[in-house]
PDB file of N, CA and C in Angstrom:
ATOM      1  N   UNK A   1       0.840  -1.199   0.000  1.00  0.00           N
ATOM      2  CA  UNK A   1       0.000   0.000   0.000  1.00  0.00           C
ATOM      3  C   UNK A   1       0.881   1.257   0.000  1.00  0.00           C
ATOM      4  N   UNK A   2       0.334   2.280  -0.686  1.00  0.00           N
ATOM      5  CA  UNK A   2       1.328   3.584  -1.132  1.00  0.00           C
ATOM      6  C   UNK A   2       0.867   4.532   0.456  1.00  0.00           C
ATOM      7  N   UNK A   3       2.032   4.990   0.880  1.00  0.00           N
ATOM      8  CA  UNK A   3       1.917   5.701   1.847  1.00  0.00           C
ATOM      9  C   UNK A   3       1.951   7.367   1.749  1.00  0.00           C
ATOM     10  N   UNK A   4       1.043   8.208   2.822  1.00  0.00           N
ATOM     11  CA  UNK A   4       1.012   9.323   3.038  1.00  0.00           C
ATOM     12  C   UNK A   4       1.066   9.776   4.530  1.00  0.00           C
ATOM     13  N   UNK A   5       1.398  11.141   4.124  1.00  0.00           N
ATOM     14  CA  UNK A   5       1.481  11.496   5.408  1.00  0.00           C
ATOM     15  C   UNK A   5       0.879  13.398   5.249  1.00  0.00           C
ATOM     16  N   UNK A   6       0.333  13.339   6.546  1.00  0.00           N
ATOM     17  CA  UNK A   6       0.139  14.602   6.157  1.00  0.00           C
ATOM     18  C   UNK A   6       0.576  15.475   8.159  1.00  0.00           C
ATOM     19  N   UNK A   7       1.484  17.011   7.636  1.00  0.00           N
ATOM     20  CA  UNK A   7       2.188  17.217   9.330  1.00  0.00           C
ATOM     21  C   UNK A   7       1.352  18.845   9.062  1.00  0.00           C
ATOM     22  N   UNK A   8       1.308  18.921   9.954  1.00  0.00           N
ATOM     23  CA  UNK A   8       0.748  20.807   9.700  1.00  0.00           C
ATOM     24  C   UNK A   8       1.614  21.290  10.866  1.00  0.00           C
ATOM     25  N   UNK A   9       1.504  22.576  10.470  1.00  0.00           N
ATOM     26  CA  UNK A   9       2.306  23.800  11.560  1.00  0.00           C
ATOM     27  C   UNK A   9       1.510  25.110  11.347  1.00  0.00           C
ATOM     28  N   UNK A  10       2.143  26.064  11.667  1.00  0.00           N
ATOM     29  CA  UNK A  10       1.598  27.275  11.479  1.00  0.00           C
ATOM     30  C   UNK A  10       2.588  28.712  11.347  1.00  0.00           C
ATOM     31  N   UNK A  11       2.144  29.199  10.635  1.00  0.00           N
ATOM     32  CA  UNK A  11       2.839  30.237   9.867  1.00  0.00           C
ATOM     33  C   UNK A  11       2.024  31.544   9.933  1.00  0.00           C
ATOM     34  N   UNK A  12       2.144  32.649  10.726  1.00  0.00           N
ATOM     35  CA  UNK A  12       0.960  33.666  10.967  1.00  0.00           C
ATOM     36  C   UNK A  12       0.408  33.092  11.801  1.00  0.00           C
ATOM     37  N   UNK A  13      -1.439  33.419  11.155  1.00  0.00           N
ATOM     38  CA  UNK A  13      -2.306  32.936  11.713  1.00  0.00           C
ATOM     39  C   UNK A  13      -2.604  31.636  10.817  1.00  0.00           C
ATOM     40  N   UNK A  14      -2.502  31.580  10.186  1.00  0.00           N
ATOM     41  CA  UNK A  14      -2.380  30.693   8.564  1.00  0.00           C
ATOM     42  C   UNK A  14      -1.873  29.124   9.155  1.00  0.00           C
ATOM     43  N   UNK A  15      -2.551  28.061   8.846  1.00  0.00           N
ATOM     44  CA  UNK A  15      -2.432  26.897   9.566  1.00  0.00           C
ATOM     45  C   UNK A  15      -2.206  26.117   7.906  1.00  0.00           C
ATOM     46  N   UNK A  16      -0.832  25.503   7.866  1.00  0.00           N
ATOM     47  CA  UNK A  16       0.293  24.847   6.639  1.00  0.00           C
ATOM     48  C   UNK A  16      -0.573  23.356   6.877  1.00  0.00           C
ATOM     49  N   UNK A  17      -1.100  22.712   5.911  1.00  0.00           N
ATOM     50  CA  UNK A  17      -0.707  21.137   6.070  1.00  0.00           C
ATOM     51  C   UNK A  17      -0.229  20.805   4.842  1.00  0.00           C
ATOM     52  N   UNK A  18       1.270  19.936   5.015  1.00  0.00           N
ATOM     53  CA  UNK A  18       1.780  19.345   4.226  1.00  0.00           C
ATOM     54  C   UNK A  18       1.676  17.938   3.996  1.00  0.00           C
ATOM     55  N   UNK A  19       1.230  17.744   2.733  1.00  0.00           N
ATOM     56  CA  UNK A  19       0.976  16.623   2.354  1.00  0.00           C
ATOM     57  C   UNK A  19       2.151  15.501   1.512  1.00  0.00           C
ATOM     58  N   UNK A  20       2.070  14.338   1.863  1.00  0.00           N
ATOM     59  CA  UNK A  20       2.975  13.714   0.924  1.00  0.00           C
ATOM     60  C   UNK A  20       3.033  12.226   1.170  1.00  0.00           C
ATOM     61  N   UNK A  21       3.213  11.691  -0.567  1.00  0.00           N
ATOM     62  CA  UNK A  21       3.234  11.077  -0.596  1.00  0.00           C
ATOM     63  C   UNK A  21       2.149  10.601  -1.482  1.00  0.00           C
ATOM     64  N   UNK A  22       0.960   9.445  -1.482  1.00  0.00           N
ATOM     65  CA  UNK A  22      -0.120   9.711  -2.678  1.00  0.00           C
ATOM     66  C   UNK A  22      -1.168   9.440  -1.532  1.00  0.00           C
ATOM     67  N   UNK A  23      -2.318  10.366  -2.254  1.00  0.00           N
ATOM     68  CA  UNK A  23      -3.250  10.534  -1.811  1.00  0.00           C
ATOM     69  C   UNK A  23      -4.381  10.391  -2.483  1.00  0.00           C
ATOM     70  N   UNK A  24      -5.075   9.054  -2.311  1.00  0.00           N
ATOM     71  CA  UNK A  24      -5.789   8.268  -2.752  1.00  0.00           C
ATOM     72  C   UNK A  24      -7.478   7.752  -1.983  1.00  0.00           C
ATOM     73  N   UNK A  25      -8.047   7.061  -2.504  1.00  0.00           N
ATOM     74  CA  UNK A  25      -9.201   6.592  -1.874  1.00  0.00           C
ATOM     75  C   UNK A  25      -8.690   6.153  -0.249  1.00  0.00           C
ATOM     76  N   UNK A  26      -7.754   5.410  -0.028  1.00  0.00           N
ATOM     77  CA  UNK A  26      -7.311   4.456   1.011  1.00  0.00           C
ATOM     78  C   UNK A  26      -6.474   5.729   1.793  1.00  0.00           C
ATOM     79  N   UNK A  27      -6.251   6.702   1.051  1.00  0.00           N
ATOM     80  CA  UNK A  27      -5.530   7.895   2.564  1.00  0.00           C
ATOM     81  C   UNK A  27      -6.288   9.248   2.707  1.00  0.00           C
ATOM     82  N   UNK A  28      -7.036   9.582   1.413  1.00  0.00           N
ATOM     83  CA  UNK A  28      -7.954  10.192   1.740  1.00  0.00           C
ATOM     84  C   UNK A  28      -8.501  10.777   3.151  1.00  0.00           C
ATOM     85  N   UNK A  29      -9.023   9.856   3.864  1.00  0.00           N
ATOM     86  CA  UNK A  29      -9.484   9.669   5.051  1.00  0.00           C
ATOM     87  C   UNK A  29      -8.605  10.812   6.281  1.00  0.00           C
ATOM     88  N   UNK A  30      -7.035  10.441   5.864  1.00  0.00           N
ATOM     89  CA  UNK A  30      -6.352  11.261   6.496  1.00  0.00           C
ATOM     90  C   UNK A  30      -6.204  13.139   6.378  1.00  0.00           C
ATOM     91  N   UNK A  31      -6.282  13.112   5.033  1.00  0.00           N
ATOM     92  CA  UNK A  31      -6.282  14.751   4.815  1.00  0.00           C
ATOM     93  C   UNK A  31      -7.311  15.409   5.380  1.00  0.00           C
ATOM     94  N   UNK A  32      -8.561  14.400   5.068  1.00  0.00           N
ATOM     95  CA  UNK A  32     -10.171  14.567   5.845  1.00  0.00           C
ATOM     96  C   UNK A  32      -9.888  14.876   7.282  1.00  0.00           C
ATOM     97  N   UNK A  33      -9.568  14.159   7.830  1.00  0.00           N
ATOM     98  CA  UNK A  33      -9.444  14.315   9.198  1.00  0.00           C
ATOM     99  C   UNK A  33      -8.623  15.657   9.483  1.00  0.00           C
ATOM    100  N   UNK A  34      -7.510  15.678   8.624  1.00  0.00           N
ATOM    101  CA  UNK A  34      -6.601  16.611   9.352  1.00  0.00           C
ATOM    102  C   UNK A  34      -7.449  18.522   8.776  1.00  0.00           C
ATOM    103  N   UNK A  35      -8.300  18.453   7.783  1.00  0.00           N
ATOM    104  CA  UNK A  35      -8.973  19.546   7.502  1.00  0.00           C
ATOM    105  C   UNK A  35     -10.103  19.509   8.605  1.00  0.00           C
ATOM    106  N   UNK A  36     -10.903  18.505   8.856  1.00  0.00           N
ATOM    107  CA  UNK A  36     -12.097  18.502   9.876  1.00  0.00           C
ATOM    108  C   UNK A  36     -11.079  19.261  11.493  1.00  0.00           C
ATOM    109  N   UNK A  37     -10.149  18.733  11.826  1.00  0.00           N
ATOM    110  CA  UNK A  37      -9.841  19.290  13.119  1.00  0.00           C
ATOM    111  C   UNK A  37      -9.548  20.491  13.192  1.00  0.00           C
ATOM    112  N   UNK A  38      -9.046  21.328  11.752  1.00  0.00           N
ATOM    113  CA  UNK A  38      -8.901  22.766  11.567  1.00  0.00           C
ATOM    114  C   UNK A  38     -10.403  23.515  11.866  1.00  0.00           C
ATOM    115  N   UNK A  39     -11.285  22.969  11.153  1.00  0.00           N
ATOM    116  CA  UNK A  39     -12.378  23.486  11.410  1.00  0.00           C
ATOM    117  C   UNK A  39     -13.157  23.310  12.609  1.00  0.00           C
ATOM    118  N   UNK A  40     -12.732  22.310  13.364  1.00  0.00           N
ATOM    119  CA  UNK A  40     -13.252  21.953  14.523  1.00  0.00           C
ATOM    120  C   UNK A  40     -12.449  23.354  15.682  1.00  0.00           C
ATOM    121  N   UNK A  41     -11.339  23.530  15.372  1.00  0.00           N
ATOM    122  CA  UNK A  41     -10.634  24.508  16.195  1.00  0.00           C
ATOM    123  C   UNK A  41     -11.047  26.220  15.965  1.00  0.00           C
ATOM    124  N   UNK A  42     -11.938  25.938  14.803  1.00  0.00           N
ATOM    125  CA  UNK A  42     -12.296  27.393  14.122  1.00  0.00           C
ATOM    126  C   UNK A  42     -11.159  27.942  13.495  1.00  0.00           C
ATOM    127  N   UNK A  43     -10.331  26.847  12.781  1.00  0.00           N
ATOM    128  CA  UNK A  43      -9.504  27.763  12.256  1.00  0.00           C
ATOM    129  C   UNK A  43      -9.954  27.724  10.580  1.00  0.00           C
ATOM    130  N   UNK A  44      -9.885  28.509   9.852  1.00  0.00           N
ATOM    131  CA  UNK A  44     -10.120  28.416   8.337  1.00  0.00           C
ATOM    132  C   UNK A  44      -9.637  29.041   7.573  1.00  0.00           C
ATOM    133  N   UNK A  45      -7.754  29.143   7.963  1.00  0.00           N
ATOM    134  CA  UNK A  45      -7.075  29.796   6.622  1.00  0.00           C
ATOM    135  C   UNK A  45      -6.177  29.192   6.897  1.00  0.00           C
ATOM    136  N   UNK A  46      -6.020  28.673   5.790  1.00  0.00           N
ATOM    137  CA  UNK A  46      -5.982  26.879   5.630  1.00  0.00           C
ATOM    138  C   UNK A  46      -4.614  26.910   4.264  1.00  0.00           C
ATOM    139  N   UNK A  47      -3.366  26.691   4.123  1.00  0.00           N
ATOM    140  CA  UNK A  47      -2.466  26.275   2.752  1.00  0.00           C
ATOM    141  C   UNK A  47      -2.190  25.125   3.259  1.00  0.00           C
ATOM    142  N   UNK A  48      -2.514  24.356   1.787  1.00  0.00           N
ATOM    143  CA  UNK A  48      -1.765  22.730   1.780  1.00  0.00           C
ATOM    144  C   UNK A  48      -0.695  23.028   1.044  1.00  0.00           C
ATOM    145  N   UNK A  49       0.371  22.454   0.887  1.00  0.00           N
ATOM    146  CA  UNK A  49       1.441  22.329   0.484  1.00  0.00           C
ATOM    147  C   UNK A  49       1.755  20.941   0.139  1.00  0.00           C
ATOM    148  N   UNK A  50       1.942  21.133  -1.608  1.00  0.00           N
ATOM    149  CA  UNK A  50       2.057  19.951  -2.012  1.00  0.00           C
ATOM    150  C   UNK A  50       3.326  19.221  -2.931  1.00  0.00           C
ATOM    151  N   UNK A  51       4.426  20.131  -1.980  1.00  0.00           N
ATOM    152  CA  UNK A  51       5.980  19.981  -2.725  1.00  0.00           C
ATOM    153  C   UNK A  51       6.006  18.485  -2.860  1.00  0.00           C
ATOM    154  N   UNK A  52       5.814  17.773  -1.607  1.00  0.00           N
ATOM    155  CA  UNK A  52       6.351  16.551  -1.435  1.00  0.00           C
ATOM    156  C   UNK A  52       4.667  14.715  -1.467  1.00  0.00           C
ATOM    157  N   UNK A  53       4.086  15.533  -2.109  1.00  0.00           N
ATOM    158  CA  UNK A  53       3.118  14.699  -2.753  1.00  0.00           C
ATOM    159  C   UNK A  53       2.887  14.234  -4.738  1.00  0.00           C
ATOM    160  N   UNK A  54       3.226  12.865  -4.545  1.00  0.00           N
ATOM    161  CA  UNK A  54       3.440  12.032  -5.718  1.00  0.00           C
ATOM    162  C   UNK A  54       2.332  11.921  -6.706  1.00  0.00           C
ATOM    163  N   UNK A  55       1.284  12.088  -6.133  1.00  0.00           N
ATOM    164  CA  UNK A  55       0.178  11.515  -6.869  1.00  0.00           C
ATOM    165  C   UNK A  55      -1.339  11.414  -5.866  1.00  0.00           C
ATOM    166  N   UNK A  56      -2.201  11.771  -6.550  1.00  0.00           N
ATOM    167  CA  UNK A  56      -3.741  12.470  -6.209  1.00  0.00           C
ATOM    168  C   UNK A  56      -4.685  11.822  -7.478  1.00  0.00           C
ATOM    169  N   UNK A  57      -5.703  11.094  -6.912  1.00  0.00           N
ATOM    170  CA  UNK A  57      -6.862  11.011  -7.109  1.00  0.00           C
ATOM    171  C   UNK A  57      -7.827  11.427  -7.199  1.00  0.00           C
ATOM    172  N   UNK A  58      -9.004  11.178  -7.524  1.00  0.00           N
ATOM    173  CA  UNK A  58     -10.306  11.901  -7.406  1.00  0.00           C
ATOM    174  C   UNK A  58     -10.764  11.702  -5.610  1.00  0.00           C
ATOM    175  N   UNK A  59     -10.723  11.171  -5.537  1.00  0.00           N
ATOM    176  CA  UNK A  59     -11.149  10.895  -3.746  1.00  0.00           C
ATOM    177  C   UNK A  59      -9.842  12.258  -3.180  1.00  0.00           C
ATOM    178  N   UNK A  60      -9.298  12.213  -3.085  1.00  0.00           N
ATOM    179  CA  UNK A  60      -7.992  13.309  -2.898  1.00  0.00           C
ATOM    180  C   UNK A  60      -8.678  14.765  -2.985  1.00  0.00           C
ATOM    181  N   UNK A  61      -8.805  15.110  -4.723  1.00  0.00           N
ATOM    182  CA  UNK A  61      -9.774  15.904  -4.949  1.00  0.00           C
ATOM    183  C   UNK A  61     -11.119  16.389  -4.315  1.00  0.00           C
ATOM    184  N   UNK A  62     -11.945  15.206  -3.895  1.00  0.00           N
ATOM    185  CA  UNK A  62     -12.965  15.239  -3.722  1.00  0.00           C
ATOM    186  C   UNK A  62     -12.738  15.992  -2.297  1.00  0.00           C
ATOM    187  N   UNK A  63     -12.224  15.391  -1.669  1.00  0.00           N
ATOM    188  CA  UNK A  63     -11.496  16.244  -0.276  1.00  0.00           C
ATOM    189  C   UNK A  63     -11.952  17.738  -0.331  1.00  0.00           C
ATOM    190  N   UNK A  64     -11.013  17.937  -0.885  1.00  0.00           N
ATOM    191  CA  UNK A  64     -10.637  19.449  -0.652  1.00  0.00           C
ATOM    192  C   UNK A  64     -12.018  20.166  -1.408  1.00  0.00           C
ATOM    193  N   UNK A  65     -12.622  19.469  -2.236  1.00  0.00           N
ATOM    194  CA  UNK A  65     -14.375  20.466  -2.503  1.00  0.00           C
ATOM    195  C   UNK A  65     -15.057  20.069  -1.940  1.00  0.00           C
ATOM    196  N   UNK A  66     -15.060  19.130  -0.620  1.00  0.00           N
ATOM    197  CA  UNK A  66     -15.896  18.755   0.305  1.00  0.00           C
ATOM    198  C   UNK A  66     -16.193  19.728   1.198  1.00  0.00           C
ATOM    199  N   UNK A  67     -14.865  20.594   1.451  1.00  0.00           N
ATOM    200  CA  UNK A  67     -14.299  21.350   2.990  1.00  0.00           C
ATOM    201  C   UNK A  67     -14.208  22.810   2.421  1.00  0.00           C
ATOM    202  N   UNK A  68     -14.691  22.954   1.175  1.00  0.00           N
ATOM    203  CA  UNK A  68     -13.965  24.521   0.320  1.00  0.00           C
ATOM    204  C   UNK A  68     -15.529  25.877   0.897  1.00  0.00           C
ATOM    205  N   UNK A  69     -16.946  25.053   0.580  1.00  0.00           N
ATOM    206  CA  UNK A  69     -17.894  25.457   0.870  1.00  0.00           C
ATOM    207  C   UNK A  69     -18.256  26.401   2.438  1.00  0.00           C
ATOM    208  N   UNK A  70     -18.032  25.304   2.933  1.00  0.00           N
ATOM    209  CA  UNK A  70     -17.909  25.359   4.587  1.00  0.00           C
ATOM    210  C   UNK A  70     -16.718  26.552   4.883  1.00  0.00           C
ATOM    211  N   UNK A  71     -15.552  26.271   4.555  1.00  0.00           N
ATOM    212  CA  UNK A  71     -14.497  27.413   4.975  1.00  0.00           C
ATOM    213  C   UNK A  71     -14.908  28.376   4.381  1.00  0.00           C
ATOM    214  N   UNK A  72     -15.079  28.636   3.359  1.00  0.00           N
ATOM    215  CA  UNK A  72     -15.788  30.095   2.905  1.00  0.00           C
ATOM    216  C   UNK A  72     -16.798  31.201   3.438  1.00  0.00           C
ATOM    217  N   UNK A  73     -17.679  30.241   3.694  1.00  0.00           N
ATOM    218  CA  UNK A  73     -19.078  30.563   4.679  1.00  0.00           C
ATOM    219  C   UNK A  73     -18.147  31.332   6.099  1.00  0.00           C
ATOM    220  N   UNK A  74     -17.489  30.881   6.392  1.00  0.00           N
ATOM    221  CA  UNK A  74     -16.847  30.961   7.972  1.00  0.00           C
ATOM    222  C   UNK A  74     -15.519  32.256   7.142  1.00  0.00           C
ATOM    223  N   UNK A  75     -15.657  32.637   6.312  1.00  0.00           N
ATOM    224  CA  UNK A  75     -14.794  34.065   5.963  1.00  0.00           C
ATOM    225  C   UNK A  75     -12.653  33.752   5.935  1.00  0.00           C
ATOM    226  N   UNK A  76     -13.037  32.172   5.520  1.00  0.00           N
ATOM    227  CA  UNK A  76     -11.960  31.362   5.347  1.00  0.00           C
ATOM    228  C   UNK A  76     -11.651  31.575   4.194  1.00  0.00           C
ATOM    229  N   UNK A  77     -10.220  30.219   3.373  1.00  0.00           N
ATOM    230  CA  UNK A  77     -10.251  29.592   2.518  1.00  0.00           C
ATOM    231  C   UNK A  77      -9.304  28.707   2.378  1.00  0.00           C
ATOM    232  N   UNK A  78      -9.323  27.754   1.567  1.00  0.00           N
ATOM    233  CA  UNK A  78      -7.747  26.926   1.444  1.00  0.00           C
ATOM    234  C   UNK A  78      -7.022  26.962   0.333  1.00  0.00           C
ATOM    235  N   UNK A  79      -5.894  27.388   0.509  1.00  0.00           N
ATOM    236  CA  UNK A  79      -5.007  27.673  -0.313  1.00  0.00           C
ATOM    237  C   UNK A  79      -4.125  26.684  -0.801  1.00  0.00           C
ATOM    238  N   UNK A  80      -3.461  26.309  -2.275  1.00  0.00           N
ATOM    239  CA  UNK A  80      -2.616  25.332  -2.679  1.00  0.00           C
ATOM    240  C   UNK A  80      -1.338  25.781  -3.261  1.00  0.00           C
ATOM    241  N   UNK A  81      -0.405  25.080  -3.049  1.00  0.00           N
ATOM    242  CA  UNK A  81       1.059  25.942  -3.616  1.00  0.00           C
ATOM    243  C   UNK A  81       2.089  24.885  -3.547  1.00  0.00           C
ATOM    244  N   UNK A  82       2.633  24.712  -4.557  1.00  0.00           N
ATOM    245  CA  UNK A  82       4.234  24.087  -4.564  1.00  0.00           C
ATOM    246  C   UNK A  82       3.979  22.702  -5.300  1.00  0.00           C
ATOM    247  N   UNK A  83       2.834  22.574  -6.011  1.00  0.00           N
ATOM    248  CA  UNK A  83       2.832  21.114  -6.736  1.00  0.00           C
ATOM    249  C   UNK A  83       3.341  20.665  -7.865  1.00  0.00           C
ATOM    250  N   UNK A  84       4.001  19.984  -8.209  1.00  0.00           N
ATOM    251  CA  UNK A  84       4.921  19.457  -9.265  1.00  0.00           C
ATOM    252  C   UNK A  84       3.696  19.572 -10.634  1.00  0.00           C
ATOM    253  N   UNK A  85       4.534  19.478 -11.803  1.00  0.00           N
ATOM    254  CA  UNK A  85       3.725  19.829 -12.919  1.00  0.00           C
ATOM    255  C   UNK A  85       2.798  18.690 -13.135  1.00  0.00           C
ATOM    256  N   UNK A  86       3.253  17.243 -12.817  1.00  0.00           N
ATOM    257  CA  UNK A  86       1.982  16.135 -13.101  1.00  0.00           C
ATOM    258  C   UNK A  86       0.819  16.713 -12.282  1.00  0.00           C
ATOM    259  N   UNK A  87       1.257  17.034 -11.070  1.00  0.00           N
ATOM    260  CA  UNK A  87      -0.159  17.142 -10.445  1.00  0.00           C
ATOM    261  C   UNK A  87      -1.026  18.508 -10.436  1.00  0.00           C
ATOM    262  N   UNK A  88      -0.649  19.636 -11.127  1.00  0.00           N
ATOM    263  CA  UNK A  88      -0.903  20.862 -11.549  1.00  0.00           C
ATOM    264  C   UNK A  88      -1.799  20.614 -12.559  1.00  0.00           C
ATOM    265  N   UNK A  89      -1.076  19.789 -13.760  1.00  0.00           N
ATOM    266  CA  UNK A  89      -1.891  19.189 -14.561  1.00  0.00           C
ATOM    267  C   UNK A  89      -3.696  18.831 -14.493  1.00  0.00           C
ATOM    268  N   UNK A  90      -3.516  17.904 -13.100  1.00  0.00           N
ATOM    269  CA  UNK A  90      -4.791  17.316 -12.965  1.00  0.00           C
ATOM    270  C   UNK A  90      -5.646  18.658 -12.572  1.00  0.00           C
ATOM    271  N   UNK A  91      -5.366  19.104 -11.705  1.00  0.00           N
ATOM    272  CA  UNK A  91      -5.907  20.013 -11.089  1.00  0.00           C
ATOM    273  C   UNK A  91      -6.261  21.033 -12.017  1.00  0.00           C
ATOM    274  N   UNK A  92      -5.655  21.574 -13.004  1.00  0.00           N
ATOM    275  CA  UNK A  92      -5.808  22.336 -14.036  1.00  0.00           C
ATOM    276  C   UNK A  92      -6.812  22.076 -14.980  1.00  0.00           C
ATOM    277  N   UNK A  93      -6.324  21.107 -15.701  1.00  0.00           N
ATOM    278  CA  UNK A  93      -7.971  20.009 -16.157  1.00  0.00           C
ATOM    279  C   UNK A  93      -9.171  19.822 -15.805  1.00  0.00           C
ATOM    280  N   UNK A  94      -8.943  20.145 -14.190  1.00  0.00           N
ATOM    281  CA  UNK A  94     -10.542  19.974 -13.962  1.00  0.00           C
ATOM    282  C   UNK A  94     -11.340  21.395 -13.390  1.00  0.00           C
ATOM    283  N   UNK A  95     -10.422  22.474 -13.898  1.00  0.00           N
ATOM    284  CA  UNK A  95     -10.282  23.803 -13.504  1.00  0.00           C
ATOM    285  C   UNK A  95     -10.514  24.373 -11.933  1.00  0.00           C
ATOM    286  N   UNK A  96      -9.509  23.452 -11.583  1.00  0.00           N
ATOM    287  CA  UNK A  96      -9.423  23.947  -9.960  1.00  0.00           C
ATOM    288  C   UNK A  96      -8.777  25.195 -10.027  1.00  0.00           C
ATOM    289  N   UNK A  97      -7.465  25.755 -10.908  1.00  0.00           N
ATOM    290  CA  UNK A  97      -6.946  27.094 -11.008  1.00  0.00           C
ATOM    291  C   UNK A  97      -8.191  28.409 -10.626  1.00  0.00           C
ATOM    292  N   UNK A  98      -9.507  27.972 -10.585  1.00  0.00           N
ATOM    293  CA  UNK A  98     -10.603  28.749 -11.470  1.00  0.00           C
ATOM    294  C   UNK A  98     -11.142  29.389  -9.947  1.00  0.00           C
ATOM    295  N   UNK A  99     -11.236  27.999  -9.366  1.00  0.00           N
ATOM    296  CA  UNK A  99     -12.013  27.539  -7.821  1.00  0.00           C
ATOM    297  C   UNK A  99     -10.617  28.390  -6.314  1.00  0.00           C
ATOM    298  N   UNK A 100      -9.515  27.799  -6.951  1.00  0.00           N
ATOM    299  CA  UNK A 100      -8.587  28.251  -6.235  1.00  0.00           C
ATOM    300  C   UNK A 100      -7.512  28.680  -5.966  1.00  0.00           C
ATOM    301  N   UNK A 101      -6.805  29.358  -5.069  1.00  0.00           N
ATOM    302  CA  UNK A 101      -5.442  29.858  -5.029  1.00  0.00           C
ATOM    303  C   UNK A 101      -4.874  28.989  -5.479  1.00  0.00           C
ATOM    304  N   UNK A 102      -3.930  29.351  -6.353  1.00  0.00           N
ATOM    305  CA  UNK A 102      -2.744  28.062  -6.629  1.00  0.00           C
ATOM    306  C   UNK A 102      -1.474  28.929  -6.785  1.00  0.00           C
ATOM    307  N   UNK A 103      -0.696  28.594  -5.970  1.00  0.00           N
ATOM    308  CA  UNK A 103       0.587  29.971  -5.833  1.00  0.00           C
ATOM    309  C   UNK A 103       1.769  28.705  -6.348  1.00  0.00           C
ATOM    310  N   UNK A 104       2.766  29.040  -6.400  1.00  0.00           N
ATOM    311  CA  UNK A 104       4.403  28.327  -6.912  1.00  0.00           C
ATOM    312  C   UNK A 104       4.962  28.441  -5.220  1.00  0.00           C
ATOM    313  N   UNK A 105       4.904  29.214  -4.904  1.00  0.00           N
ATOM    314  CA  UNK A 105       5.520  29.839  -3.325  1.00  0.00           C
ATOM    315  C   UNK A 105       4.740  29.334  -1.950  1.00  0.00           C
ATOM    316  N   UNK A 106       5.219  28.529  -0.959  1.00  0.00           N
ATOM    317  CA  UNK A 106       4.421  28.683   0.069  1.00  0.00           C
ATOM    318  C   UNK A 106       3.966  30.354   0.903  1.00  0.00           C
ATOM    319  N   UNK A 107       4.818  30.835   0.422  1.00  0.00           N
ATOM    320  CA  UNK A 107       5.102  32.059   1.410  1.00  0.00           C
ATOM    321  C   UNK A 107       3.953  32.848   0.274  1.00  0.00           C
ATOM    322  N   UNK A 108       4.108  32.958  -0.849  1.00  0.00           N
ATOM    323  CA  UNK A 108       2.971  33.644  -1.608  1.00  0.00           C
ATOM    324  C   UNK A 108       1.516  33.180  -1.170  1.00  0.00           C
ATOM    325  N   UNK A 109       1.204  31.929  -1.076  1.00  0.00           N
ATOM    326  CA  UNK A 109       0.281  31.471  -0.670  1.00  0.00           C
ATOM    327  C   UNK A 109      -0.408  32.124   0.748  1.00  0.00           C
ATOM    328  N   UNK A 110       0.503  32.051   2.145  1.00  0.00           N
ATOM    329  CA  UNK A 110       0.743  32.687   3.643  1.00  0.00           C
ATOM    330  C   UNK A 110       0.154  34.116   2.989  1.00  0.00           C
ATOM    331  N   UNK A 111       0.806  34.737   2.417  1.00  0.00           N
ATOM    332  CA  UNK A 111       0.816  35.841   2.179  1.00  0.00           C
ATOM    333  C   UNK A 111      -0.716  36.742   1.852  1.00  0.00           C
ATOM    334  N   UNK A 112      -1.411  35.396   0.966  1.00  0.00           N
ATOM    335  CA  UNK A 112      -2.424  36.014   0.055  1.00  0.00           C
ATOM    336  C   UNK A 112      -3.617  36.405   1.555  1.00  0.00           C
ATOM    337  N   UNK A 113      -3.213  35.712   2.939  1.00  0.00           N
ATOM    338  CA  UNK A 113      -4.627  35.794   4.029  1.00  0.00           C
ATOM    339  C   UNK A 113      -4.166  36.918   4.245  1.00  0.00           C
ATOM    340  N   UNK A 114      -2.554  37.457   4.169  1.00  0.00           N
ATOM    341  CA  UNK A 114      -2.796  38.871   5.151  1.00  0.00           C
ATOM    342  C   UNK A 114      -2.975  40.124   4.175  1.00  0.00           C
ATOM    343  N   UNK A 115      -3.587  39.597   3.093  1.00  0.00           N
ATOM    344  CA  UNK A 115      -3.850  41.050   2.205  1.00  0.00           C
ATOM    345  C   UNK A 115      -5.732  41.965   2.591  1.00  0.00           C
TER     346      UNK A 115
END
């Protein structure tokens, strides 16, 4: 089984989770969780960081437009930055660019809550 991991910290007020590794139907579950406890804490400015993630699915995907609605409402959002060109690709294709921040920079990303 392909492994992930996902560690968060915080930067500002701005709460980082870094993801890595592939993120699939079978780890899914984990990013879920680790976005539900942000929101459980009331926090909702939210960058994933996806330097060190291989490969994403639709369940992966599905994630992050599960949790996009909800943070918004609450004067949030989640931000994406640092993903290699395969996985830019996907995301591009299904016009997530459209839906969301997508920065090259973590720090551009940090940056975009304190404007």
């Amino acid at each position: 089984m392909d492994s992930f991991e996902v560690s968060r910290r915080q930067k500002n007020e701005v709460e980082i989770l870094e993801i890595k590794g592939y993120l699939d139907a079978h780890t899914a579950p984990s990013l879920e969780n680790a976005i539900q406890e942000l929101i459980d804490s009331d926090t909702y400015q939210i960058v994933i960081n996806f330097r060190d993630l291989a490969y994403i699915s639709s369940a992966g995907l599905g994630v992050l437009m599960g949790f996009i609605e909800n943070i918004r409402e609450h004067g949030g959002d989640i931000k994406l930055c640092e993903m290699n060109e395969k996985i830019y690709r996907v995301f591009d294709l299904l016009g997530f660019p459209k839906i969301y921040d997508i920065t090259e920079k973590e720090e551009d990303a940090v940056q975009k809550f304190n404007r």
